[in-house]
PDB file of N, CA and C in Angstrom:
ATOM      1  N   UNK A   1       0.839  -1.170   0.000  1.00  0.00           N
ATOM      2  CA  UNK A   1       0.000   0.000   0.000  1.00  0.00           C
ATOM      3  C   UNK A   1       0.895   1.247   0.000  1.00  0.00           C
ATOM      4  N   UNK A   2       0.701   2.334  -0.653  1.00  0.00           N
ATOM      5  CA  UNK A   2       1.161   3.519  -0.845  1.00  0.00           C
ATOM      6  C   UNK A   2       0.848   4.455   0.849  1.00  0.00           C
ATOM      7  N   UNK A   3       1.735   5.060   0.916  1.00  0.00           N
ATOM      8  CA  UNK A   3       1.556   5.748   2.211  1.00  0.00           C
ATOM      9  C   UNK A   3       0.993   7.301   1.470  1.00  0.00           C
ATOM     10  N   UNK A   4       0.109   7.732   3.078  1.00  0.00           N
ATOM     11  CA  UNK A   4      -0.778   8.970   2.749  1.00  0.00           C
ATOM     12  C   UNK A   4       0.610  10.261   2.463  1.00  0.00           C
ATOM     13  N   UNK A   5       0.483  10.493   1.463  1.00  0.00           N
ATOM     14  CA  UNK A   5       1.060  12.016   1.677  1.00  0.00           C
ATOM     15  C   UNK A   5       0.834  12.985   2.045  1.00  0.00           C
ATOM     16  N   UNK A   6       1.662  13.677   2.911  1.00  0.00           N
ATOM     17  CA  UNK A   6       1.373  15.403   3.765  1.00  0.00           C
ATOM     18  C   UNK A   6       2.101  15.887   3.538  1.00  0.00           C
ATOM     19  N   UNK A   7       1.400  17.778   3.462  1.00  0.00           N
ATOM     20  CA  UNK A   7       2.379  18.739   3.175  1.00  0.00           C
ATOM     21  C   UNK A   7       1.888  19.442   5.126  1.00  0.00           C
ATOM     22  N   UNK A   8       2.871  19.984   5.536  1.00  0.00           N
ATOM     23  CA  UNK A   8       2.696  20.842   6.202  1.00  0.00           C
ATOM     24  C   UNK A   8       2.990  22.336   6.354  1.00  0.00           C
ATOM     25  N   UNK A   9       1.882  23.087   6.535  1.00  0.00           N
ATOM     26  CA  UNK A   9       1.511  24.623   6.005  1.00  0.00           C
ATOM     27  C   UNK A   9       1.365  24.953   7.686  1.00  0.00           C
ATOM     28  N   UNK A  10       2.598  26.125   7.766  1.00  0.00           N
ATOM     29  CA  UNK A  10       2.610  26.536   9.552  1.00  0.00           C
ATOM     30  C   UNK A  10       3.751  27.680   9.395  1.00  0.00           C
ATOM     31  N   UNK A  11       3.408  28.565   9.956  1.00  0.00           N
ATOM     32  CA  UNK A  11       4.516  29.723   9.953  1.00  0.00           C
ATOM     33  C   UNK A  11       5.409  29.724  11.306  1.00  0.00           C
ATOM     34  N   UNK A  12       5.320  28.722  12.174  1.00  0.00           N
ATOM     35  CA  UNK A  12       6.803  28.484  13.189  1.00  0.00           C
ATOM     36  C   UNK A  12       7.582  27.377  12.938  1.00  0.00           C
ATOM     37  N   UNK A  13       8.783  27.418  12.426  1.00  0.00           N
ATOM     38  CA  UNK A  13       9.485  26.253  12.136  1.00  0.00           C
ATOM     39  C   UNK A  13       9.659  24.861  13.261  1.00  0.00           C
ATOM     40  N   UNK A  14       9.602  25.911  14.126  1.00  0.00           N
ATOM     41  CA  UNK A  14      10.035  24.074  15.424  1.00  0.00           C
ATOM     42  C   UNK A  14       8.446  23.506  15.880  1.00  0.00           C
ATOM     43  N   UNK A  15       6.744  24.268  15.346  1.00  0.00           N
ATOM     44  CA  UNK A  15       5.727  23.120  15.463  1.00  0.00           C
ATOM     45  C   UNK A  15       6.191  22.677  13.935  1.00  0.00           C
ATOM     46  N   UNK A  16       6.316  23.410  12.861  1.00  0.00           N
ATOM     47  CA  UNK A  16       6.845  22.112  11.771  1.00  0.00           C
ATOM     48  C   UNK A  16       7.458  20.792  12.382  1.00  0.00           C
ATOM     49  N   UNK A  17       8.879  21.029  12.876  1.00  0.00           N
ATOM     50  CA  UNK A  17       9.663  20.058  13.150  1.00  0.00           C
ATOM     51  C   UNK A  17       9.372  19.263  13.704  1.00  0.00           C
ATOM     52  N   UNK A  18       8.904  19.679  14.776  1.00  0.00           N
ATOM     53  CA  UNK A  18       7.634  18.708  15.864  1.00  0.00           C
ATOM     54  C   UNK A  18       6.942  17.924  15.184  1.00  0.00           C
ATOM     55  N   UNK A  19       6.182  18.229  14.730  1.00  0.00           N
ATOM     56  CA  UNK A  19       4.930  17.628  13.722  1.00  0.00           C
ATOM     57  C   UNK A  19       5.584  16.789  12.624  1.00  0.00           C
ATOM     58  N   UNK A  20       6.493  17.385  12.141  1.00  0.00           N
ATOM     59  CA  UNK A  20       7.489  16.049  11.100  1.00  0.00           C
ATOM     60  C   UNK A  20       8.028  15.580  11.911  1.00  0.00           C
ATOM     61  N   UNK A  21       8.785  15.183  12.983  1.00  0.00           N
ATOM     62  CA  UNK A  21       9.360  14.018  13.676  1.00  0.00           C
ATOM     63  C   UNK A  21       8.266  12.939  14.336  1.00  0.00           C
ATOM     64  N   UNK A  22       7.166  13.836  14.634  1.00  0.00           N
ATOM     65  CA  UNK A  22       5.731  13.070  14.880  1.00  0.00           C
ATOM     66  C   UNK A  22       5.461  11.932  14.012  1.00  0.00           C
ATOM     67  N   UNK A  23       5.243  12.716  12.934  1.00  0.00           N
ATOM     68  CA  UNK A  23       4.198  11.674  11.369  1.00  0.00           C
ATOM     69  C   UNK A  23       5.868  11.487  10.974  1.00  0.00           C
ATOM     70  N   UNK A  24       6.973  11.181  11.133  1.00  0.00           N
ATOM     71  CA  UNK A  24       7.847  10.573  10.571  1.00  0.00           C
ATOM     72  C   UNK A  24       7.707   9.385  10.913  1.00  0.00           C
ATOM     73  N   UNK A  25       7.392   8.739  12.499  1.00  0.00           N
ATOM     74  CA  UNK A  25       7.285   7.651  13.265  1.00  0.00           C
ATOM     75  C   UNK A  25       6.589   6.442  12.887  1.00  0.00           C
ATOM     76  N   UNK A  26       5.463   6.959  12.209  1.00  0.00           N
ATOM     77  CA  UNK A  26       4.513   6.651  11.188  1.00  0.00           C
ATOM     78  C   UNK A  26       4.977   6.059  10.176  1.00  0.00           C
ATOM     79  N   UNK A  27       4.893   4.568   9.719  1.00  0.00           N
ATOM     80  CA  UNK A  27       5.195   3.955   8.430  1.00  0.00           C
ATOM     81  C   UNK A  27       4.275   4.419   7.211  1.00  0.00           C
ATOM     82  N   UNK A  28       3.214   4.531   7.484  1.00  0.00           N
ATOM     83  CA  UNK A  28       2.125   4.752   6.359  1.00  0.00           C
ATOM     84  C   UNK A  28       2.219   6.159   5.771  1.00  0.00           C
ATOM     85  N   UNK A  29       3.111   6.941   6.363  1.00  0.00           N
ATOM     86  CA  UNK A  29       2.630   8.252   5.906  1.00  0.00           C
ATOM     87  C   UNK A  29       3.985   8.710   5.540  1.00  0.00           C
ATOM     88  N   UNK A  30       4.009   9.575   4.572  1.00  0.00           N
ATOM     89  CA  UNK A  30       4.869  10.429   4.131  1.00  0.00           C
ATOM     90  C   UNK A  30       4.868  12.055   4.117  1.00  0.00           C
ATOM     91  N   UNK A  31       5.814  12.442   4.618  1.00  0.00           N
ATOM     92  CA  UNK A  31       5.765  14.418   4.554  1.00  0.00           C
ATOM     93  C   UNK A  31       6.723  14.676   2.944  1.00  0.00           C
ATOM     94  N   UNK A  32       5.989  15.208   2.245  1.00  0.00           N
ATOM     95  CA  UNK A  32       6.465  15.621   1.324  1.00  0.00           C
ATOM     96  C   UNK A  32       7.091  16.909   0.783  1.00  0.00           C
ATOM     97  N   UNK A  33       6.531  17.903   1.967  1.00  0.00           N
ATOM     98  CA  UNK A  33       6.672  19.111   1.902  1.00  0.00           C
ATOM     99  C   UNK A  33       6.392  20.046   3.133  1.00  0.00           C
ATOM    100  N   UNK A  34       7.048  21.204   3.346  1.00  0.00           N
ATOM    101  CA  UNK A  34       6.431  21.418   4.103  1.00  0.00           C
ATOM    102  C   UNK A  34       6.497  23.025   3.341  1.00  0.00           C
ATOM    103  N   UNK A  35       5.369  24.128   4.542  1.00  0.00           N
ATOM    104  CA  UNK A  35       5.399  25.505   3.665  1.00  0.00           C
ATOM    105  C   UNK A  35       5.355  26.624   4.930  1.00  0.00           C
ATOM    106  N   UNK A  36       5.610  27.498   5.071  1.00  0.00           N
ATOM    107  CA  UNK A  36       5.810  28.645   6.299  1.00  0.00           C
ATOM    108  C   UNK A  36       4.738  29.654   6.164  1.00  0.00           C
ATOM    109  N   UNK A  37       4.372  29.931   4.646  1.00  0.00           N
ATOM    110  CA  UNK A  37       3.062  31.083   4.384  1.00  0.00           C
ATOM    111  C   UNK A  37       1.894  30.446   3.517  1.00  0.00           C
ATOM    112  N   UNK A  38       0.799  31.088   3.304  1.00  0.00           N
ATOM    113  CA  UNK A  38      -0.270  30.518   2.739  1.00  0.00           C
ATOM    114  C   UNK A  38       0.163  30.569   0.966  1.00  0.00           C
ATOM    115  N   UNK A  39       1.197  31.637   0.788  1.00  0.00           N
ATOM    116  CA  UNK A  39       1.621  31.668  -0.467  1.00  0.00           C
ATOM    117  C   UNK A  39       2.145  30.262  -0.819  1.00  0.00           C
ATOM    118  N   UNK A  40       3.193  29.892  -0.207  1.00  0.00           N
ATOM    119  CA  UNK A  40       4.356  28.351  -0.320  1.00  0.00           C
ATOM    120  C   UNK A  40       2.973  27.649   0.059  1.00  0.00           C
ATOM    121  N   UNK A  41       1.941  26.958   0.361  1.00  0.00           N
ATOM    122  CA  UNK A  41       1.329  25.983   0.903  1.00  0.00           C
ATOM    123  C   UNK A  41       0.539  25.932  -0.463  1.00  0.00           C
ATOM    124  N   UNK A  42       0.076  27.057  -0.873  1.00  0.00           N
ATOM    125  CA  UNK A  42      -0.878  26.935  -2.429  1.00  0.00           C
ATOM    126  C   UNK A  42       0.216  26.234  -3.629  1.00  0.00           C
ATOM    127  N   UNK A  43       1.417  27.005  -3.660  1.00  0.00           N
ATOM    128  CA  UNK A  43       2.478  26.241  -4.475  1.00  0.00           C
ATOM    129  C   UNK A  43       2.919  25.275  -4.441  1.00  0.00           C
ATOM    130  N   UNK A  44       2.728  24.929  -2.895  1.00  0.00           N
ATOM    131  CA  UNK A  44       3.451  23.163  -2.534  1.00  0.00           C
ATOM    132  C   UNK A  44       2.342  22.078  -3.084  1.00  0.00           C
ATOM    133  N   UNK A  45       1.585  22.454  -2.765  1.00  0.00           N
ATOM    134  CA  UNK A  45      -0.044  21.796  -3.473  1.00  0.00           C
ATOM    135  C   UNK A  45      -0.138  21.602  -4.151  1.00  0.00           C
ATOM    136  N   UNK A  46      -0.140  22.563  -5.211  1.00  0.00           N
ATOM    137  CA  UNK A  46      -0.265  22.531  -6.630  1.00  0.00           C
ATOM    138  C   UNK A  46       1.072  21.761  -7.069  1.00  0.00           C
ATOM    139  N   UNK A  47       1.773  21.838  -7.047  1.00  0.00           N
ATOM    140  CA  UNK A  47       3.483  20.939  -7.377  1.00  0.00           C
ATOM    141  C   UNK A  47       2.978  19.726  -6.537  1.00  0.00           C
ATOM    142  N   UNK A  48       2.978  19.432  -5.312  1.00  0.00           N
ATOM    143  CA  UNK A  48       3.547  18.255  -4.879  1.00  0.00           C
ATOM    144  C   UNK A  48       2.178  16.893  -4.394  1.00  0.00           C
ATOM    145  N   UNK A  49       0.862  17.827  -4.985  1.00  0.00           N
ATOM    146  CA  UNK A  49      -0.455  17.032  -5.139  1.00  0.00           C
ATOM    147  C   UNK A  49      -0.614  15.733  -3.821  1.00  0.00           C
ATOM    148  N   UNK A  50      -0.224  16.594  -2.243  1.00  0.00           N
ATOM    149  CA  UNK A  50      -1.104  15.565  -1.122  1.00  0.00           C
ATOM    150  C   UNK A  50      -1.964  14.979  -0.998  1.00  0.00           C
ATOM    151  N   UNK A  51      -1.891  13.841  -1.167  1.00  0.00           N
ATOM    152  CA  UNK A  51      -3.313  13.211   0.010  1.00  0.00           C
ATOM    153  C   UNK A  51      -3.913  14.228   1.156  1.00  0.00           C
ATOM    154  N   UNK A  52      -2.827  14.594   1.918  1.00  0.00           N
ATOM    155  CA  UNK A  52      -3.766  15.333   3.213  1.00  0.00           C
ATOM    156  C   UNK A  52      -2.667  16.712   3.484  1.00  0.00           C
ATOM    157  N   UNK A  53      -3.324  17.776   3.882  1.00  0.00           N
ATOM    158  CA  UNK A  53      -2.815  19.184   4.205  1.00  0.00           C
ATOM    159  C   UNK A  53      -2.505  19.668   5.642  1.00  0.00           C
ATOM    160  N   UNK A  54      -1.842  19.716   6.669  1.00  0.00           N
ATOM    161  CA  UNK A  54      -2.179  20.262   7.558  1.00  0.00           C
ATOM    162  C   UNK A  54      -1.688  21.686   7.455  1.00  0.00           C
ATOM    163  N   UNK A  55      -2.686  22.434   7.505  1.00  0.00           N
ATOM    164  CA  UNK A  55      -2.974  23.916   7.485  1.00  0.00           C
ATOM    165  C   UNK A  55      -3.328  24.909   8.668  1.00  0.00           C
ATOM    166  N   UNK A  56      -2.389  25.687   9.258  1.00  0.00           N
ATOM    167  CA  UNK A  56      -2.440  26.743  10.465  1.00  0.00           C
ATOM    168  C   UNK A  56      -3.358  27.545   9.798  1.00  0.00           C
ATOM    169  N   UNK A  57      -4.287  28.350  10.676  1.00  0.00           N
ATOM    170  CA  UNK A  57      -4.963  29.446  10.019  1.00  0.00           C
ATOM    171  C   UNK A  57      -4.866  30.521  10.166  1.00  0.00           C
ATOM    172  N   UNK A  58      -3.804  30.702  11.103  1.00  0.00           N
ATOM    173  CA  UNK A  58      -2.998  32.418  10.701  1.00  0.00           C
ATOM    174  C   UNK A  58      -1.562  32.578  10.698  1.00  0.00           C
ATOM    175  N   UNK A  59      -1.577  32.403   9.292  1.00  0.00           N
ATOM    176  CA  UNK A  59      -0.401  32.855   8.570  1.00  0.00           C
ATOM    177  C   UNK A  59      -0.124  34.062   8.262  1.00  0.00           C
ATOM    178  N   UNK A  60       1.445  34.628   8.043  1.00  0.00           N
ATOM    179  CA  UNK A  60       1.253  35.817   7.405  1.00  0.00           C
ATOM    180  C   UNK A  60       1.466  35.618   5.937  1.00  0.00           C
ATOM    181  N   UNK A  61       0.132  36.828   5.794  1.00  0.00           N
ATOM    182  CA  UNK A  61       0.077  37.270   4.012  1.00  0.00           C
ATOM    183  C   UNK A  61      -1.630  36.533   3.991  1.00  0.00           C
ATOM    184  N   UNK A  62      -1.271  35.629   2.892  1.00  0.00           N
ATOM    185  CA  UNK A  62      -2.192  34.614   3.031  1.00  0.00           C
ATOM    186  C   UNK A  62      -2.794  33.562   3.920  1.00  0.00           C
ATOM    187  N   UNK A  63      -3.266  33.899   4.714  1.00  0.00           N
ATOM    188  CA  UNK A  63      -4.296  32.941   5.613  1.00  0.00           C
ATOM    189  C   UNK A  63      -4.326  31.588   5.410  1.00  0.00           C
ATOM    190  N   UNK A  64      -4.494  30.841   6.317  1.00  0.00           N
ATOM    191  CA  UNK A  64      -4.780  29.255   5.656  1.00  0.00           C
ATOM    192  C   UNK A  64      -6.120  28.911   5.262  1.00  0.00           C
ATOM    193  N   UNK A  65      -6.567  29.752   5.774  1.00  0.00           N
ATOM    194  CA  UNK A  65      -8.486  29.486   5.041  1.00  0.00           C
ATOM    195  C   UNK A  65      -8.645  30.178   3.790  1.00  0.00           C
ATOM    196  N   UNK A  66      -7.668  31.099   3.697  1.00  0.00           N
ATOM    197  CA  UNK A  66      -7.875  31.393   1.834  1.00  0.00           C
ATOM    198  C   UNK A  66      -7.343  30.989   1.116  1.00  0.00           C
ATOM    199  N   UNK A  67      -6.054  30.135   1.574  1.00  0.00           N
ATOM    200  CA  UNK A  67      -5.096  29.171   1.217  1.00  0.00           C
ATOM    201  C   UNK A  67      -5.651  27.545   1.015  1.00  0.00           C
ATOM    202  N   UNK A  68      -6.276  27.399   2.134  1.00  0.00           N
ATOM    203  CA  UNK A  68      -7.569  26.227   1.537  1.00  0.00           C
ATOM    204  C   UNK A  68      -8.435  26.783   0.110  1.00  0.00           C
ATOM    205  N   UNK A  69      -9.032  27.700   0.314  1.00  0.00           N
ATOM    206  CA  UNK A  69      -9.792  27.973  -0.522  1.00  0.00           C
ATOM    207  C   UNK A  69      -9.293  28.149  -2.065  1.00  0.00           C
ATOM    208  N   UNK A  70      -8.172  28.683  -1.987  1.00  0.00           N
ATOM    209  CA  UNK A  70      -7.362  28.724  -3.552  1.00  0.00           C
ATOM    210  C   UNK A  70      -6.701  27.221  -3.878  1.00  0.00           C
ATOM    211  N   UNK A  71      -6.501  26.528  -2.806  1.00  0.00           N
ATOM    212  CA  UNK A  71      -5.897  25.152  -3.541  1.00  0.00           C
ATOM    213  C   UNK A  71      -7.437  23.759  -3.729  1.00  0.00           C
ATOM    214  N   UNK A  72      -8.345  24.544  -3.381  1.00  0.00           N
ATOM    215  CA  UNK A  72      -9.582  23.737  -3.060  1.00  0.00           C
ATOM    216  C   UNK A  72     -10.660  23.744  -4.780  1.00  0.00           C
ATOM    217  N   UNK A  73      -9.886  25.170  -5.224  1.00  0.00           N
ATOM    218  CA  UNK A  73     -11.093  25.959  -6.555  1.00  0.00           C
ATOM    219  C   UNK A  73      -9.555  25.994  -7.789  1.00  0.00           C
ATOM    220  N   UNK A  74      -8.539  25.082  -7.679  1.00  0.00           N
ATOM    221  CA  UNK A  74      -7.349  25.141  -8.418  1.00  0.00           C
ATOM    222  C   UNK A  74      -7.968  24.094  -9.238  1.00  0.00           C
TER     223      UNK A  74
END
């Protein structure tokens, strides 16, 4: 079986790190990417096509709920 792919979208680097050493532990799953603004999380998306997103919802610039919303209507 193919493992789930995740991007992670978060503007503090060490809950990134956290959160990838977390779902690293995990056989089934893969981090494929990760992104710091809602800008990089729409681009990582669109390029690197996840199974699943985890998305903060206040980012700076772009938001993660408009950042859902633009990779949701892509």
């Amino acid at each position: 079986m193919e493992p789930i792919t995740i991007l992670i979208a978060d503007d503090h680097a060490d809950f990134r790190a956290g959160l990838r050493a977390l779902l690293e532990a995990a056989d089934d799953l893969e981090i494929v990417g990760e992104a710091a603004t809602g800008v990089e999380a729409v681009s990582q998306a669109t390029a690197l096509q996840p199974d699943v997103i985890l998305m903060d919802i206040n980012m700076p610039g772009l938001n993660g709920i408009e950042a859902t919303r633009r990779i949701l209507y892509m």
